[in-house]
PDB file of N, CA and C in Angstrom:
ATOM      1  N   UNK A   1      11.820  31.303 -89.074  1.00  0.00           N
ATOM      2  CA  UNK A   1      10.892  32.283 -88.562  1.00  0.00           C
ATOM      3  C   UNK A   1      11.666  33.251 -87.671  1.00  0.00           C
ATOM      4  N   UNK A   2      11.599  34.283 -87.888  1.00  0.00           N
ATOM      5  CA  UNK A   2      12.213  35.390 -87.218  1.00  0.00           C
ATOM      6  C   UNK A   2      11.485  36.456 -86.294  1.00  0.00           C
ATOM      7  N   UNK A   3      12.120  36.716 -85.098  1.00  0.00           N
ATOM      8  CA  UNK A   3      11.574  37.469 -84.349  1.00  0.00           C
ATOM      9  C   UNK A   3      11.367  38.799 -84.433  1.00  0.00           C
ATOM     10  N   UNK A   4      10.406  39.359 -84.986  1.00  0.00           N
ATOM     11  CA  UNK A   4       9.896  40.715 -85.082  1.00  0.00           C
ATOM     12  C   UNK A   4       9.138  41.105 -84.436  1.00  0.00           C
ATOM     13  N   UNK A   5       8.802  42.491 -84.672  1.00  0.00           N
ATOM     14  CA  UNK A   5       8.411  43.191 -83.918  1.00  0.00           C
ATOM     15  C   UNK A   5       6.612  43.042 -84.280  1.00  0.00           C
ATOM     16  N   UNK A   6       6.336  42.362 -85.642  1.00  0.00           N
ATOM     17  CA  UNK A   6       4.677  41.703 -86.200  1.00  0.00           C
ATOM     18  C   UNK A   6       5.375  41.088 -85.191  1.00  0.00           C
ATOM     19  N   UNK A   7       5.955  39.831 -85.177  1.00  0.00           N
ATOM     20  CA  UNK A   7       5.441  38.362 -84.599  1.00  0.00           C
ATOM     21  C   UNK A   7       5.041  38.829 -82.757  1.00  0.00           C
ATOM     22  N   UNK A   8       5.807  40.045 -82.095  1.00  0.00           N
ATOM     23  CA  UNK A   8       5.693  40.547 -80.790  1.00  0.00           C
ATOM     24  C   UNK A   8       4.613  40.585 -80.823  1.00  0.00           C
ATOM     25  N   UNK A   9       3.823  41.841 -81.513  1.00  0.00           N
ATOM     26  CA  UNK A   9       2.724  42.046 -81.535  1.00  0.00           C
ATOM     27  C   UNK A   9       1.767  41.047 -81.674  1.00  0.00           C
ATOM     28  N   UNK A  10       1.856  40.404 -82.724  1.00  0.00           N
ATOM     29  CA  UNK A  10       1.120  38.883 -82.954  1.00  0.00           C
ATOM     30  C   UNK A  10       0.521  38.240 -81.559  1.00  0.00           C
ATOM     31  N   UNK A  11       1.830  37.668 -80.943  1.00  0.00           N
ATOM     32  CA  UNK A  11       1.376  37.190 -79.467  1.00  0.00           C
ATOM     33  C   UNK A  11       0.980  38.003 -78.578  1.00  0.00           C
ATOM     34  N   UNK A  12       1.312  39.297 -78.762  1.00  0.00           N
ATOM     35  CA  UNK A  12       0.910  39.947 -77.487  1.00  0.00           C
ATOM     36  C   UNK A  12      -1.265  40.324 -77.690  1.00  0.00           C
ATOM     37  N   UNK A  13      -1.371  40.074 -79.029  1.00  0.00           N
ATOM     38  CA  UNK A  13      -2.717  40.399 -79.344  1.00  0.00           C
ATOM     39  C   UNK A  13      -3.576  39.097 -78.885  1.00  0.00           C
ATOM     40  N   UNK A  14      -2.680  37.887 -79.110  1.00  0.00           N
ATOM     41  CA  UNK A  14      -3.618  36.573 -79.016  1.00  0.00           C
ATOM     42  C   UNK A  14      -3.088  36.296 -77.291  1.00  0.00           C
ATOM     43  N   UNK A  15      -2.555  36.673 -76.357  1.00  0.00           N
ATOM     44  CA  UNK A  15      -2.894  36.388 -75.120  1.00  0.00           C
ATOM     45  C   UNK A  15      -3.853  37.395 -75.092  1.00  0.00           C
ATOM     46  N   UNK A  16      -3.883  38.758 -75.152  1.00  0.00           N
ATOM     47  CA  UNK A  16      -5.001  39.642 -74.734  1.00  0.00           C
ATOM     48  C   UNK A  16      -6.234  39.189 -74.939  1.00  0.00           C
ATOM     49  N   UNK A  17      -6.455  38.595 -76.473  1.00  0.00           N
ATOM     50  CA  UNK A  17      -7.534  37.663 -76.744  1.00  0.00           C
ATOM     51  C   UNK A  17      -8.118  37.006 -75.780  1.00  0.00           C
ATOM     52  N   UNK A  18      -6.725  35.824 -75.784  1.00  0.00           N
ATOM     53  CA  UNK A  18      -7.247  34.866 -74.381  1.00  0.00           C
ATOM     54  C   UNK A  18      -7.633  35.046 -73.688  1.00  0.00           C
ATOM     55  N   UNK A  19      -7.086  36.123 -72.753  1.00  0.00           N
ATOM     56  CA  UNK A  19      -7.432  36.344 -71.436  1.00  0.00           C
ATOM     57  C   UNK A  19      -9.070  37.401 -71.629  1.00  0.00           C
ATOM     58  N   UNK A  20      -9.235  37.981 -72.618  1.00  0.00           N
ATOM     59  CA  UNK A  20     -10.464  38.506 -72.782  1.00  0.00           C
ATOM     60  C   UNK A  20     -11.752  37.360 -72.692  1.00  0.00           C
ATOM     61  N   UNK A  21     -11.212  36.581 -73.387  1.00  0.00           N
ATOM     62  CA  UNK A  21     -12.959  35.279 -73.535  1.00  0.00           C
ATOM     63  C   UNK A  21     -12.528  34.882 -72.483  1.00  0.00           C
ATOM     64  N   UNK A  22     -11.848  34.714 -71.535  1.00  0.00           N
ATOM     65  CA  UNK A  22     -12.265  34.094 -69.891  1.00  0.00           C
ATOM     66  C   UNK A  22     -13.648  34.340 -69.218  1.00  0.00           C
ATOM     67  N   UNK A  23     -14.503  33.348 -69.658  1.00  0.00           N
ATOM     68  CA  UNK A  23     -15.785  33.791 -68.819  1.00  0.00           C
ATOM     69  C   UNK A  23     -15.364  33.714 -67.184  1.00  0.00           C
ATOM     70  N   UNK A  24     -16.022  34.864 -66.240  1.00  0.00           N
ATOM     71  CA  UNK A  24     -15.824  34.291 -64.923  1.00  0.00           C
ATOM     72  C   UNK A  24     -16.882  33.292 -64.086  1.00  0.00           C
ATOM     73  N   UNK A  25     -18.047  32.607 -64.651  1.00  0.00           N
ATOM     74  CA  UNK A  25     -19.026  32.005 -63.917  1.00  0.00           C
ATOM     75  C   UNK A  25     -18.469  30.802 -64.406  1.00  0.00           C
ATOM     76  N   UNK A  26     -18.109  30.689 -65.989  1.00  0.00           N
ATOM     77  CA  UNK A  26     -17.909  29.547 -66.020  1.00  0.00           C
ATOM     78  C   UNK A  26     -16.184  28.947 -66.017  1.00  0.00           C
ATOM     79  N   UNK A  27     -15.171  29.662 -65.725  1.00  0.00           N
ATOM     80  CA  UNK A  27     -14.086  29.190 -66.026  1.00  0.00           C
ATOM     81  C   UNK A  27     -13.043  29.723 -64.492  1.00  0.00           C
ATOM     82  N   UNK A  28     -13.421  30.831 -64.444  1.00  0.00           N
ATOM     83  CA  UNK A  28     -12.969  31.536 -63.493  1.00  0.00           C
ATOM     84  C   UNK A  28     -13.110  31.222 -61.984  1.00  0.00           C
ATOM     85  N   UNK A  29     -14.099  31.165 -61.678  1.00  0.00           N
ATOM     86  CA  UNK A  29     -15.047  30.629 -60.544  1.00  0.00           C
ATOM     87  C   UNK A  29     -15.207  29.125 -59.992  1.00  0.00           C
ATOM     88  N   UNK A  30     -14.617  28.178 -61.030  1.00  0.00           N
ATOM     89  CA  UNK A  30     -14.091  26.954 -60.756  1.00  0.00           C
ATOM     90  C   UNK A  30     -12.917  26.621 -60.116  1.00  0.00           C
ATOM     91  N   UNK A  31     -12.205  27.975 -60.575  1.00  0.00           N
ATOM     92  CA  UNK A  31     -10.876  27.876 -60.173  1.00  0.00           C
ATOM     93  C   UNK A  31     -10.224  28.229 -59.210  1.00  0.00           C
ATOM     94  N   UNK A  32     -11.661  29.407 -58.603  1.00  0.00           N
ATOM     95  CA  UNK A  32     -11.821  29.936 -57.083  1.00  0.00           C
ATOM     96  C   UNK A  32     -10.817  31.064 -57.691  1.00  0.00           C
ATOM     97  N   UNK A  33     -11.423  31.667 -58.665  1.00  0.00           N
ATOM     98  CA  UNK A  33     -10.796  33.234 -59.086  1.00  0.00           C
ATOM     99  C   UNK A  33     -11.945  34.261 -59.440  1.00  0.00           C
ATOM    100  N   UNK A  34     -13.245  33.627 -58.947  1.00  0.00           N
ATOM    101  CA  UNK A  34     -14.432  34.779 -59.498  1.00  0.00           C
ATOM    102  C   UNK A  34     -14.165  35.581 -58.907  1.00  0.00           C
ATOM    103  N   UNK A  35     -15.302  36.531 -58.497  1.00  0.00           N
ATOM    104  CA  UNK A  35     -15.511  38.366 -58.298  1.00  0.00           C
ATOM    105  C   UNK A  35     -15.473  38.018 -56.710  1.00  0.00           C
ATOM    106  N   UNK A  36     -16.137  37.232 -55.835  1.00  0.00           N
ATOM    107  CA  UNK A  36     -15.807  37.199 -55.231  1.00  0.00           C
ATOM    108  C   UNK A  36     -15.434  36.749 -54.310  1.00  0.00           C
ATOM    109  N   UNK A  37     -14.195  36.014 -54.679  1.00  0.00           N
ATOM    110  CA  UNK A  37     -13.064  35.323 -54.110  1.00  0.00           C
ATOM    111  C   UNK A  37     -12.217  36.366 -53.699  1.00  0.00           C
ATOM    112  N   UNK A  38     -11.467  36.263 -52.338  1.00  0.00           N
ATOM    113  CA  UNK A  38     -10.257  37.421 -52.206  1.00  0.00           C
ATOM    114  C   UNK A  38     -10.449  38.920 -51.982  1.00  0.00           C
ATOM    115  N   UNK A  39     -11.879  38.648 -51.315  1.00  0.00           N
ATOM    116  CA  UNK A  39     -11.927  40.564 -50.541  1.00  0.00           C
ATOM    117  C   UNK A  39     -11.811  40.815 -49.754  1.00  0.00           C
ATOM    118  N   UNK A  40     -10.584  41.413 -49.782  1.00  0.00           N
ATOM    119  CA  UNK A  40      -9.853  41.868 -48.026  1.00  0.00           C
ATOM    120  C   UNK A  40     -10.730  42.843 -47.445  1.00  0.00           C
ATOM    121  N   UNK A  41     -10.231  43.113 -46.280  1.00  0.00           N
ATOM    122  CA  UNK A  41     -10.941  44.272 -44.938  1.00  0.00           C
ATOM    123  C   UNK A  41     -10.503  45.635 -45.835  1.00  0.00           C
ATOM    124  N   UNK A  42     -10.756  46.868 -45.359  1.00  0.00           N
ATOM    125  CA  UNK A  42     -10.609  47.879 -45.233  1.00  0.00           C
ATOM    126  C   UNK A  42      -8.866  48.571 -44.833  1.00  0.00           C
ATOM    127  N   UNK A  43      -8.407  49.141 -45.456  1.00  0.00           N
ATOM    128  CA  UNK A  43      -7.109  49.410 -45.565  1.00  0.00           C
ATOM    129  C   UNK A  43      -5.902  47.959 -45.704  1.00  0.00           C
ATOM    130  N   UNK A  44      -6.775  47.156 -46.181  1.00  0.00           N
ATOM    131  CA  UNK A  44      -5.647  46.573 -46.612  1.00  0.00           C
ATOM    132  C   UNK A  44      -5.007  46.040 -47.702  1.00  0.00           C
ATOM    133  N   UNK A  45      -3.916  45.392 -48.201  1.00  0.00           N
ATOM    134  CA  UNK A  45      -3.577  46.079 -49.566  1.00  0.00           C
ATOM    135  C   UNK A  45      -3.813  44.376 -50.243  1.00  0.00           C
ATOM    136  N   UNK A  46      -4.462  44.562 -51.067  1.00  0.00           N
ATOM    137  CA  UNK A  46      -4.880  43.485 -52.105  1.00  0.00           C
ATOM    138  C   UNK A  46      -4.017  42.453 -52.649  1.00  0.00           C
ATOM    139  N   UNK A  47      -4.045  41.082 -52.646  1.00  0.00           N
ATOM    140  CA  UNK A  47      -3.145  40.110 -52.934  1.00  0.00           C
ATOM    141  C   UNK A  47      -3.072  40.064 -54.350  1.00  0.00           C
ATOM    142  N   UNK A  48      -2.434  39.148 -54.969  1.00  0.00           N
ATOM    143  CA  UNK A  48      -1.896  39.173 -55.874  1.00  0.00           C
ATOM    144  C   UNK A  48      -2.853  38.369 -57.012  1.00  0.00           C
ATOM    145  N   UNK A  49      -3.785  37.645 -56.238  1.00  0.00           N
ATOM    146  CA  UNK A  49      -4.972  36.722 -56.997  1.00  0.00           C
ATOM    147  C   UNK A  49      -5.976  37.723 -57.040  1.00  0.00           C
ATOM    148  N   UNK A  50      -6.186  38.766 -55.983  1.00  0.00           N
ATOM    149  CA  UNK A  50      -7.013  39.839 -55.872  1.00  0.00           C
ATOM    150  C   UNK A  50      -6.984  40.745 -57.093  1.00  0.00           C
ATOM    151  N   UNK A  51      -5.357  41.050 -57.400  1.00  0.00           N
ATOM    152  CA  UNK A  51      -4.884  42.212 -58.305  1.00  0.00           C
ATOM    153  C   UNK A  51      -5.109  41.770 -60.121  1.00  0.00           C
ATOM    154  N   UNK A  52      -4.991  40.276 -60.089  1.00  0.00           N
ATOM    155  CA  UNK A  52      -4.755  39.717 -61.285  1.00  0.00           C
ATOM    156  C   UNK A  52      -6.336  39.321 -61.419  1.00  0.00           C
ATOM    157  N   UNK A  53      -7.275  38.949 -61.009  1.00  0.00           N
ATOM    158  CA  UNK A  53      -8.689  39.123 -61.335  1.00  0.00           C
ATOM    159  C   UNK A  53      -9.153  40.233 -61.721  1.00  0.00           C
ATOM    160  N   UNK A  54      -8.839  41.448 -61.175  1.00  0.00           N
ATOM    161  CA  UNK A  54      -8.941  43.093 -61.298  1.00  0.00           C
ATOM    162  C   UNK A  54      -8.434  43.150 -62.741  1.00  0.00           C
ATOM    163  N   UNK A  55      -7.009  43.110 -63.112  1.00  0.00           N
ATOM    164  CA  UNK A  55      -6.507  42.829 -64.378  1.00  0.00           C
ATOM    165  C   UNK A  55      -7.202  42.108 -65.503  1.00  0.00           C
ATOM    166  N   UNK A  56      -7.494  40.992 -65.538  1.00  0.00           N
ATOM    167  CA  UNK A  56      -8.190  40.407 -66.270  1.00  0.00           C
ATOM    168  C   UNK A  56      -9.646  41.143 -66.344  1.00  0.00           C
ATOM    169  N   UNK A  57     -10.414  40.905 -65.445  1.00  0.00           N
ATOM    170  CA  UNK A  57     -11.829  41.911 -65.321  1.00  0.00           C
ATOM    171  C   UNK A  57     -11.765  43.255 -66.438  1.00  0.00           C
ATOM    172  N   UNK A  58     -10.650  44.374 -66.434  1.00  0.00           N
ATOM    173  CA  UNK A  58     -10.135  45.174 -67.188  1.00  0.00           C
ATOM    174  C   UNK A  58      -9.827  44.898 -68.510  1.00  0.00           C
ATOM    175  N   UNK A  59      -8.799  43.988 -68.273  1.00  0.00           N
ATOM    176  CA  UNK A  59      -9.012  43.289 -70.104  1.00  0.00           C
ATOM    177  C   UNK A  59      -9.906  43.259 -70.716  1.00  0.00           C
ATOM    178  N   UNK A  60     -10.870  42.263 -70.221  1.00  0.00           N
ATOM    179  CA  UNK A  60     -12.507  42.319 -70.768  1.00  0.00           C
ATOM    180  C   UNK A  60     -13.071  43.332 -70.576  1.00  0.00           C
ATOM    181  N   UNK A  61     -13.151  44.506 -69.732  1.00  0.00           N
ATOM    182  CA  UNK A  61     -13.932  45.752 -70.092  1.00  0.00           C
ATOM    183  C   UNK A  61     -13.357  46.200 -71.481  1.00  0.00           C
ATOM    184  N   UNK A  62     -11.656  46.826 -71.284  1.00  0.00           N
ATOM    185  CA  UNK A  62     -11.368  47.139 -72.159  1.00  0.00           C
ATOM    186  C   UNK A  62     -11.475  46.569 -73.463  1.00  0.00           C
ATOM    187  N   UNK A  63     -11.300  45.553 -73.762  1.00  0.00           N
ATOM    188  CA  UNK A  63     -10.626  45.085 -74.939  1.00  0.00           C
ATOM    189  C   UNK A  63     -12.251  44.252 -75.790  1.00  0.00           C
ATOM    190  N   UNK A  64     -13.325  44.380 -75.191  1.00  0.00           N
ATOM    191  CA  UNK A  64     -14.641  44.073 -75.790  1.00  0.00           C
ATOM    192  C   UNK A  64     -15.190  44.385 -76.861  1.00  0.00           C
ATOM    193  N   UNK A  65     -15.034  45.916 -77.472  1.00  0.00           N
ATOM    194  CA  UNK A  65     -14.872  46.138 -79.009  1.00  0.00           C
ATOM    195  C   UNK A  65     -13.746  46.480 -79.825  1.00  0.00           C
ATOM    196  N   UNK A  66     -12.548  46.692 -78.679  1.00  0.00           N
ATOM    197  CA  UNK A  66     -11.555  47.406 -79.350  1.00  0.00           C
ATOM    198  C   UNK A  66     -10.405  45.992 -79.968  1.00  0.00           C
ATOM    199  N   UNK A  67     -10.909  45.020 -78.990  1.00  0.00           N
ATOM    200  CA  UNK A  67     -10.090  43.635 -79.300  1.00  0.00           C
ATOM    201  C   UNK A  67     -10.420  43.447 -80.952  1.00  0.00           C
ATOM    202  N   UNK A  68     -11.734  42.909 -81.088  1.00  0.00           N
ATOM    203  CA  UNK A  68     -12.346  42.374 -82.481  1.00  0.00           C
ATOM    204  C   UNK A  68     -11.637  43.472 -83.657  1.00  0.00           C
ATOM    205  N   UNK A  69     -11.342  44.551 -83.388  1.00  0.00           N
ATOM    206  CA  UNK A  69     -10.928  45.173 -84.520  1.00  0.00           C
ATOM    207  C   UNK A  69      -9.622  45.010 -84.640  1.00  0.00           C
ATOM    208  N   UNK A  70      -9.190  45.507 -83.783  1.00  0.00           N
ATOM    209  CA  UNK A  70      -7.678  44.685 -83.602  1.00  0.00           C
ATOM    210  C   UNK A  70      -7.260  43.309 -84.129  1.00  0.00           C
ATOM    211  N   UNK A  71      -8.198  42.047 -83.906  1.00  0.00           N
ATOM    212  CA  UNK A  71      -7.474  41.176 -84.728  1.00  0.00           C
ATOM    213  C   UNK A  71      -7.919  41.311 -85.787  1.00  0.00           C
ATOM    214  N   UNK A  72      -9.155  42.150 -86.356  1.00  0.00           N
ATOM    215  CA  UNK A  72      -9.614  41.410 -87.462  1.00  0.00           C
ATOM    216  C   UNK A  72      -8.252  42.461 -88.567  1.00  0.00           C
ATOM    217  N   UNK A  73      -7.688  43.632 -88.084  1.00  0.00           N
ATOM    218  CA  UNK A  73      -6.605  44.221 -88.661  1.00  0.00           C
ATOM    219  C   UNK A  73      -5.356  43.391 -88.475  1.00  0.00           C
ATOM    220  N   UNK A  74      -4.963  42.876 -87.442  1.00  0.00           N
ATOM    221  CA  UNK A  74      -3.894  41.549 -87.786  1.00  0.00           C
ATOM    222  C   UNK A  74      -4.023  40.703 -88.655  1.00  0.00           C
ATOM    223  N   UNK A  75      -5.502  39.982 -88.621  1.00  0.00           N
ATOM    224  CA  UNK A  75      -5.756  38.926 -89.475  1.00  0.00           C
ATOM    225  C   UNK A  75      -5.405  39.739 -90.892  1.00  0.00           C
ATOM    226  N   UNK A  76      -6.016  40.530 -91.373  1.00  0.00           N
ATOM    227  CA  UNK A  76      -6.036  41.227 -92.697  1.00  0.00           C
ATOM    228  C   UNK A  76      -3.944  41.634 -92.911  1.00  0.00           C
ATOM    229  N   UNK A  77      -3.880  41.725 -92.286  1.00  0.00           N
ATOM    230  CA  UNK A  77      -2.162  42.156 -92.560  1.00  0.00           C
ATOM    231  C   UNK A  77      -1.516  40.738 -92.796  1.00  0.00           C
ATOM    232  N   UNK A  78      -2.028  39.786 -91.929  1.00  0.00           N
ATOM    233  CA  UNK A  78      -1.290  38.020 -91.963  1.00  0.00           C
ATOM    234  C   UNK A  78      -1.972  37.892 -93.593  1.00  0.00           C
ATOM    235  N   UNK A  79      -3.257  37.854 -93.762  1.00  0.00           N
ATOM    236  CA  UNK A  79      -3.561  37.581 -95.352  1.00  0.00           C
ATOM    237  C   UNK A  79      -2.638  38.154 -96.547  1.00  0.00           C
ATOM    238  N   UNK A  80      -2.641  39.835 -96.234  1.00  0.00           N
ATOM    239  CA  UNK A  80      -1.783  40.100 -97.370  1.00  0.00           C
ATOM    240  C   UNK A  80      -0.191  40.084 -97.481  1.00  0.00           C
ATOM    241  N   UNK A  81       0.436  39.742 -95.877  1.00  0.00           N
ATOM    242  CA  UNK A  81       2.105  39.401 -96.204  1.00  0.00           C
ATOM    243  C   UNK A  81       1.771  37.949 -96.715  1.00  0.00           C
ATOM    244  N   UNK A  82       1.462  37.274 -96.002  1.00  0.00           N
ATOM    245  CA  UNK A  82       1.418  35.702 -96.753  1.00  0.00           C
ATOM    246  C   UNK A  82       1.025  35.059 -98.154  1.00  0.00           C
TER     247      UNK A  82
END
């Protein structure tokens, strides 16, 4: 198996995945990473559990219809090289 630039893409589509179905009530929030866990005062600059909830949160905005097409065009490309 060789490292290409499909197989890059490959993984880089199925963590985005992942991290998209992260529910936060039920997976997130156990883990003491919900919405709101980690809200600092006023001028001050956001931690790193702060920044990476923000991130993820974004994933799932973004990637909510644009994900599903996305794999279902990977999946369809894995069917016809294979």
């Amino acid at each position: 198996m060789a490292f290409t630039l499909y197989s890059l893409l490959q993984a880089s589509l199925l963590i985005v995945n992942a991290v998209a179905v992260l529910h936060e009530e039920r997976f997130l929030r156990h883990v003491g990473w919900g919405s709101d866990q980690g809200i600092g005062g006023f001028g001050e600059e956001p931690g790193i559990k702060a920044q990476l909830t923000n991130l993820i949160r974004s994933i799932r905005t973004v990637m909510r219809g644009k994900g599903t097409i996305f794999t279902v065009i990977i999946m369809i490309m894995m069917i016809i090289i294979t």
